[in-house]
Protein backbone atom coordinates (compact mmCIF):
# COMPACT_ATOMS: atom_id res chain seq x y z
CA UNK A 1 -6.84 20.16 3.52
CA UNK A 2 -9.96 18.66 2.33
CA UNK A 3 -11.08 15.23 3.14
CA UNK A 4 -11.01 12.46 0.39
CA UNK A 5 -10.64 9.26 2.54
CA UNK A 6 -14.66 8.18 3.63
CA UNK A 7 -15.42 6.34 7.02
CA UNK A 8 -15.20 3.10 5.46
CA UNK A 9 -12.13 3.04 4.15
CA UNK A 10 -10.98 5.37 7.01
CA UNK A 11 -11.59 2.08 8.91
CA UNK A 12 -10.14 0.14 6.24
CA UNK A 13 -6.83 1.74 6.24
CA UNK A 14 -6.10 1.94 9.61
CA UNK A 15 -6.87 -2.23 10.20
CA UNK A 16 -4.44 -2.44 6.97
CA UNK A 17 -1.64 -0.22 8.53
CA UNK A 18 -2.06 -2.00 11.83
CA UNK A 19 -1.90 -5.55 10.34
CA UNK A 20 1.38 -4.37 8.39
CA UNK A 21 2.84 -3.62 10.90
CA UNK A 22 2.70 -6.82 13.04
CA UNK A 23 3.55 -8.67 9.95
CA UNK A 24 6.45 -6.31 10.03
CA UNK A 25 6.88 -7.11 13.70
CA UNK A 26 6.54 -11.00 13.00
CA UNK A 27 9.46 -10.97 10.56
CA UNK A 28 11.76 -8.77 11.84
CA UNK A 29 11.63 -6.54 9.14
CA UNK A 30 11.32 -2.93 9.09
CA UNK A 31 9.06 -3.06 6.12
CA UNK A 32 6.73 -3.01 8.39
CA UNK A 33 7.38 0.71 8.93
CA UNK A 34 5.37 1.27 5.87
CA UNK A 35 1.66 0.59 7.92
CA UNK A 36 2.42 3.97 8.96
CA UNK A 37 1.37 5.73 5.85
CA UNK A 38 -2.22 3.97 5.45
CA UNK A 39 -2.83 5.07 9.48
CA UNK A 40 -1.53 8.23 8.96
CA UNK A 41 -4.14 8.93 5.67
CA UNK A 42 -6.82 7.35 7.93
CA UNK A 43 -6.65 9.50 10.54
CA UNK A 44 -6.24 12.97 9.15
CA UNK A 45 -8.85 11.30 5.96
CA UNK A 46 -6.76 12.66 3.44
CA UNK A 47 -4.48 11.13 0.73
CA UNK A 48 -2.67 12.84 -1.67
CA UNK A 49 -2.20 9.91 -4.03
CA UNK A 50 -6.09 9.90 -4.30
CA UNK A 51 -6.53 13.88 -4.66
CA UNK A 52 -3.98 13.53 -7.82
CA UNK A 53 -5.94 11.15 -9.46
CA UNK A 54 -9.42 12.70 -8.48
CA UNK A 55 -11.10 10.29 -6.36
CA UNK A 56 -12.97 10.93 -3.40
CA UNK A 57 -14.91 8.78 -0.94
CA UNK A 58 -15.80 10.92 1.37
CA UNK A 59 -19.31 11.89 1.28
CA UNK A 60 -20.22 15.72 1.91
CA UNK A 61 -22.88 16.58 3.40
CA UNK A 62 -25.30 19.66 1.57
CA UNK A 63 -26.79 21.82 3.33
């Protein structure tokens, strides 16, 4: 798998997923299941929603 998420918004999604889910946790609501998926791209740095549509933000490096 090749990486397409870049440390800033690697950083970016996980502070979104994590804020989703204590909104989720606030209401009650088990929408707030869905901060899982924004984590889970940030940590392995790869989305598939992003590879489909060709954009990358992670910077490689040339050697």
């Amino acid at each position: 798998m090749k990486c397409n998420v870049g440390k800033t918004e690697q950083i970016i999604r996980i502070i979104v997923g994590i804020v989703i889910i204590f909104i989720g946790i606030y209401y009650k609501s088990w929408w707030g299941l869905i901060g899982i998926i924004p984590i889970i791209t940030g940590l392995i740095r790869y989305c598939p929603i992003s590879d489909i549509l060709g954009i990358s933000t992670c910077h490689v490096k040339k050697n």
